[in-house]
N, C-alpha and C. Protein backbone atom coordinates (compact mmCIF):
# COMPACT_ATOMS: atom_id res chain seq x y z
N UNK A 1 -16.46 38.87 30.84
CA UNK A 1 -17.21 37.64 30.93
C UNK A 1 -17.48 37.06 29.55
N UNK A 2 -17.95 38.05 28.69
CA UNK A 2 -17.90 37.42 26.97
C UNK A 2 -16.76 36.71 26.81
N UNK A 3 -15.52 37.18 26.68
CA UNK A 3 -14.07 36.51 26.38
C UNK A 3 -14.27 35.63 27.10
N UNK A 4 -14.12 34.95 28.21
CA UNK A 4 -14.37 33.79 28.82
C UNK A 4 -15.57 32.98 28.46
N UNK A 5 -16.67 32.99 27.94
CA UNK A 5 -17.73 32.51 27.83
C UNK A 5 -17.55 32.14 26.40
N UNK A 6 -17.16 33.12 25.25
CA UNK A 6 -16.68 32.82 24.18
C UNK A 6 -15.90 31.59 23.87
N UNK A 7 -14.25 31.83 24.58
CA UNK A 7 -13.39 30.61 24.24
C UNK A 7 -13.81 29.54 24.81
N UNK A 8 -14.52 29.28 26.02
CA UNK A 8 -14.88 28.07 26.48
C UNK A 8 -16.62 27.23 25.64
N UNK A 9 -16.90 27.96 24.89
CA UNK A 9 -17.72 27.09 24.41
C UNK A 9 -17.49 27.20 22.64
N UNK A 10 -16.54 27.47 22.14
CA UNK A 10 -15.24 26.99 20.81
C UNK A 10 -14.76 25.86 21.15
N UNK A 11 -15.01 25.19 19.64
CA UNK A 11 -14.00 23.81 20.36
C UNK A 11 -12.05 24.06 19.46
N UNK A 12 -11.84 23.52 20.48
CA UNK A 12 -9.87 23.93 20.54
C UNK A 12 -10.00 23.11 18.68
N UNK A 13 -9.08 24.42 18.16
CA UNK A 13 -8.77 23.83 16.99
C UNK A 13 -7.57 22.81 17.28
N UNK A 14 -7.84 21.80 16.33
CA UNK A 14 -6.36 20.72 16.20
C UNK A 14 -5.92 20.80 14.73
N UNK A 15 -4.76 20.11 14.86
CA UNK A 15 -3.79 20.21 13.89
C UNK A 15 -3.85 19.04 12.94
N UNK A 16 -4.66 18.16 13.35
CA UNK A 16 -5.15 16.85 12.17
C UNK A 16 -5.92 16.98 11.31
N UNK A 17 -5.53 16.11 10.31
CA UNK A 17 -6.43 16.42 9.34
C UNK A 17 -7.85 15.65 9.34
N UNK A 18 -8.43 16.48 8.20
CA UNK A 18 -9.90 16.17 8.79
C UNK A 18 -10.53 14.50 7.68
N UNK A 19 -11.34 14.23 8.48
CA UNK A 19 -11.75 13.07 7.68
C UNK A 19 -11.93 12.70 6.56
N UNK A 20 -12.13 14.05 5.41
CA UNK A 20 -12.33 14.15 4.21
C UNK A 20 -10.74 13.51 3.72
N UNK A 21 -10.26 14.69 4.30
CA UNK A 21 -8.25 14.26 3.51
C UNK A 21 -7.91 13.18 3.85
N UNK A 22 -8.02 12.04 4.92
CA UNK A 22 -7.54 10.92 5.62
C UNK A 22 -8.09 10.50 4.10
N UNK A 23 -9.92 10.28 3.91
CA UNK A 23 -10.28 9.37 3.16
C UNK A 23 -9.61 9.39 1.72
N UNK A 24 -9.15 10.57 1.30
CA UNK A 24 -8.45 10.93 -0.13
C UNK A 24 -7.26 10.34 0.11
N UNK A 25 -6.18 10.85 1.25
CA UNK A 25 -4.83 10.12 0.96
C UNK A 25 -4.60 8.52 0.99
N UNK A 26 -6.18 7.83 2.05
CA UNK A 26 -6.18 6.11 1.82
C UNK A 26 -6.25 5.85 0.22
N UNK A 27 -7.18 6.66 -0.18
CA UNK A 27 -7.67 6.24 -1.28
C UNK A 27 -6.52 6.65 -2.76
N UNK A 28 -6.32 7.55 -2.44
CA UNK A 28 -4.74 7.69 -3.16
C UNK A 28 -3.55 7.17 -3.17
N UNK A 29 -3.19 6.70 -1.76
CA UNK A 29 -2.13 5.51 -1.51
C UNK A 29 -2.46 4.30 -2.10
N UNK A 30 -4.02 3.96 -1.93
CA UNK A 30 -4.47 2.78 -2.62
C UNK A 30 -4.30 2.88 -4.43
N UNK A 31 -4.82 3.75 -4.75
CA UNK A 31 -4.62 4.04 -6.31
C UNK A 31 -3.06 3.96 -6.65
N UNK A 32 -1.94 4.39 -5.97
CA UNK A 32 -0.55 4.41 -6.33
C UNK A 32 -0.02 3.03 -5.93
N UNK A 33 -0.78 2.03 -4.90
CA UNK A 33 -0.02 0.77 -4.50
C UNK A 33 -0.20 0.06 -5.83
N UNK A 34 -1.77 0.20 -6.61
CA UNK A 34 -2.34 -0.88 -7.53
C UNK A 34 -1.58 -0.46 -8.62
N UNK A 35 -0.98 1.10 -9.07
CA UNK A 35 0.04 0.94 -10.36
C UNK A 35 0.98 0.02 -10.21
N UNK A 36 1.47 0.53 -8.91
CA UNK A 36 2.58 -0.17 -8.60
C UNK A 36 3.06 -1.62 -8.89
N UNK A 37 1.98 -2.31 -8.45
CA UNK A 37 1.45 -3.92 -8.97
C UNK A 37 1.61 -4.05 -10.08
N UNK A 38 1.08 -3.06 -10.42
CA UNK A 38 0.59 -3.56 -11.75
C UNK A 38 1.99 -3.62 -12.71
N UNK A 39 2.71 -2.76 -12.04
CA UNK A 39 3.98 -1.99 -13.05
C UNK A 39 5.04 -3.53 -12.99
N UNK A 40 5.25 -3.84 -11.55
CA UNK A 40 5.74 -4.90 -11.03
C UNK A 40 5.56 -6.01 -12.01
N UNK A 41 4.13 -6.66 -12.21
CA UNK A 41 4.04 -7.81 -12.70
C UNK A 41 4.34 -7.85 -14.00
N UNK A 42 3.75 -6.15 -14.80
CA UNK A 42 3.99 -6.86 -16.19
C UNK A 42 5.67 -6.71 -16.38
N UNK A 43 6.58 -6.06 -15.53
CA UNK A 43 7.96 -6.28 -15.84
C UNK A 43 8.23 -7.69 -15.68
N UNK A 44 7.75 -8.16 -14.67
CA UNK A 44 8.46 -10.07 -14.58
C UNK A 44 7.20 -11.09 -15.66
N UNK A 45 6.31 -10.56 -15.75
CA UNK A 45 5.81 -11.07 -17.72
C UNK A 45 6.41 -10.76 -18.55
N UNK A 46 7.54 -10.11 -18.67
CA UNK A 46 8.12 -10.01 -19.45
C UNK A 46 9.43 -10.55 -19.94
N UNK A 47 9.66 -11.37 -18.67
CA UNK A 47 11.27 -12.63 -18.20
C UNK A 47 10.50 -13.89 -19.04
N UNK A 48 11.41 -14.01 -19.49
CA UNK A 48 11.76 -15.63 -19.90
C UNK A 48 11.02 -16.88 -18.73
N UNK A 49 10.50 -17.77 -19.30
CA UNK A 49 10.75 -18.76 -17.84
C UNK A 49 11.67 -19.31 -17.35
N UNK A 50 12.85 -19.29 -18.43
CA UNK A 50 14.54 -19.29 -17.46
C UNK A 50 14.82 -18.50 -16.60
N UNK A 51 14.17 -16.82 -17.00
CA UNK A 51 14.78 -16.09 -16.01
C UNK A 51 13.64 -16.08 -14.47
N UNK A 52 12.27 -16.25 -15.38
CA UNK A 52 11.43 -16.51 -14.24
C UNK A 52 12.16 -17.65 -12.73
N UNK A 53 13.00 -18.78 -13.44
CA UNK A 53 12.85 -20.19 -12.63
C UNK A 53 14.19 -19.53 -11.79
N UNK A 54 15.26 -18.56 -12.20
CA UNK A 54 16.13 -18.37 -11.82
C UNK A 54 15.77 -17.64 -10.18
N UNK A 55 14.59 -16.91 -10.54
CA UNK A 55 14.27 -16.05 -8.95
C UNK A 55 13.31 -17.01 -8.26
N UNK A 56 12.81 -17.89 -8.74
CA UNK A 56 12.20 -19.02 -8.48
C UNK A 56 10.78 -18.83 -8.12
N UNK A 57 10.31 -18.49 -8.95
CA UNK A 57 9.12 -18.31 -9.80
C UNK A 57 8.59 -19.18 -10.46
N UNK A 58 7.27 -19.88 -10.54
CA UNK A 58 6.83 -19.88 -12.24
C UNK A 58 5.76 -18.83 -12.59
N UNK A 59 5.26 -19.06 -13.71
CA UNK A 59 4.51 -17.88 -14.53
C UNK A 59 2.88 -17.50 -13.63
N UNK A 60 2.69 -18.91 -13.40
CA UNK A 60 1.39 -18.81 -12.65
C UNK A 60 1.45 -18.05 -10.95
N UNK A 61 2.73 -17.77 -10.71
CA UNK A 61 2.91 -17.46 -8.58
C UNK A 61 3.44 -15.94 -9.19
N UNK A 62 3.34 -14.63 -10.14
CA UNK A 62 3.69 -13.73 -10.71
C UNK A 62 2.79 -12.99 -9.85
N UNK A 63 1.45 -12.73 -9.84
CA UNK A 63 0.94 -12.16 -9.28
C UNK A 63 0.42 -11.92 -7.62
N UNK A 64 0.68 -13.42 -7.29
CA UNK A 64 0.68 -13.79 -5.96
C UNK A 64 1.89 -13.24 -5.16
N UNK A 65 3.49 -13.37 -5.75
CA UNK A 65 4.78 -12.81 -5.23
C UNK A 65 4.35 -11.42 -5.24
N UNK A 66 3.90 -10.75 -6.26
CA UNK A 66 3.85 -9.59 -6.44
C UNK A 66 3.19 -9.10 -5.01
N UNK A 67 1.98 -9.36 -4.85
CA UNK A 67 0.90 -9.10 -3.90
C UNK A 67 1.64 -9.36 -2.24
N UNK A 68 2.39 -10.58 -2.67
CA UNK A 68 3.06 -10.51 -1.25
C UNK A 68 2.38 -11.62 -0.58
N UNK A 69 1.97 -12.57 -1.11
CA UNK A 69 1.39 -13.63 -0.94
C UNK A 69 1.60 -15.48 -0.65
N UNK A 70 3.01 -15.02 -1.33
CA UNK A 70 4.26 -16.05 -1.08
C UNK A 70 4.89 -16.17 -0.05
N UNK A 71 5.13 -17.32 0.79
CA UNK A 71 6.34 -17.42 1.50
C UNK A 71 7.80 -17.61 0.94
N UNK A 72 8.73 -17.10 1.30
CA UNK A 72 10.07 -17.90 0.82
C UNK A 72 10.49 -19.25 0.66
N UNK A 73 10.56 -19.86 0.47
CA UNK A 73 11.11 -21.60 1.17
C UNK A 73 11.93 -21.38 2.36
N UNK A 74 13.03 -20.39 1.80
CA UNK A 74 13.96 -20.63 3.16
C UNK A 74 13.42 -20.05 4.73
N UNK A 75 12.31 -19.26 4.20
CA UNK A 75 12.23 -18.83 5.84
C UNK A 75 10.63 -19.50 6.10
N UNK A 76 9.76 -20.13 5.25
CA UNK A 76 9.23 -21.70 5.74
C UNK A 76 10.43 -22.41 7.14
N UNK A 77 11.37 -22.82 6.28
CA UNK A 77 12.39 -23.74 7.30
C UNK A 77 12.40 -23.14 8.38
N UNK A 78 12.61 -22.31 8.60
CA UNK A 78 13.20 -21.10 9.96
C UNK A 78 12.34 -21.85 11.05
């Protein structure tokens, strides 16, 4: 009767992780997206505004493309 009385009032281990690690790996994915940005923009600060106009850019929409904040033109039309 112990063994039965035992496992039924244990709660069933699971295999997820626990709330602590969820909040570390958001918060770590978040810390690695913002290098990322960051790494991103200052490489295209570093183009010409010829080469900027060529991907069709100007200097001021650098951080906005980056972010993902831009539409295309061509798929506006769509």
């Amino acid at each position: 009767m112990s063994a039965i009385l035992s496992t039924a009032l244990r709660p069933a281990v699971t295999k997820r992780p626990g709330a602590s690690l969820r909040i570390f790996t958001a918060g770590w994915e978040r810390v690695a997206r913002y290098l990322v940005h960051r790494a991103a923009i200052a490489s295209l600060r570093e183009l010409d505004d010829h080469g900027l106009r060529d991907i069709g850019l100007a200097r001021s929409q650098i951080e906005a493309a980056v972010r993902g904040l831009m539409t295309s033109p061509r798929r506006a039309r769509i």
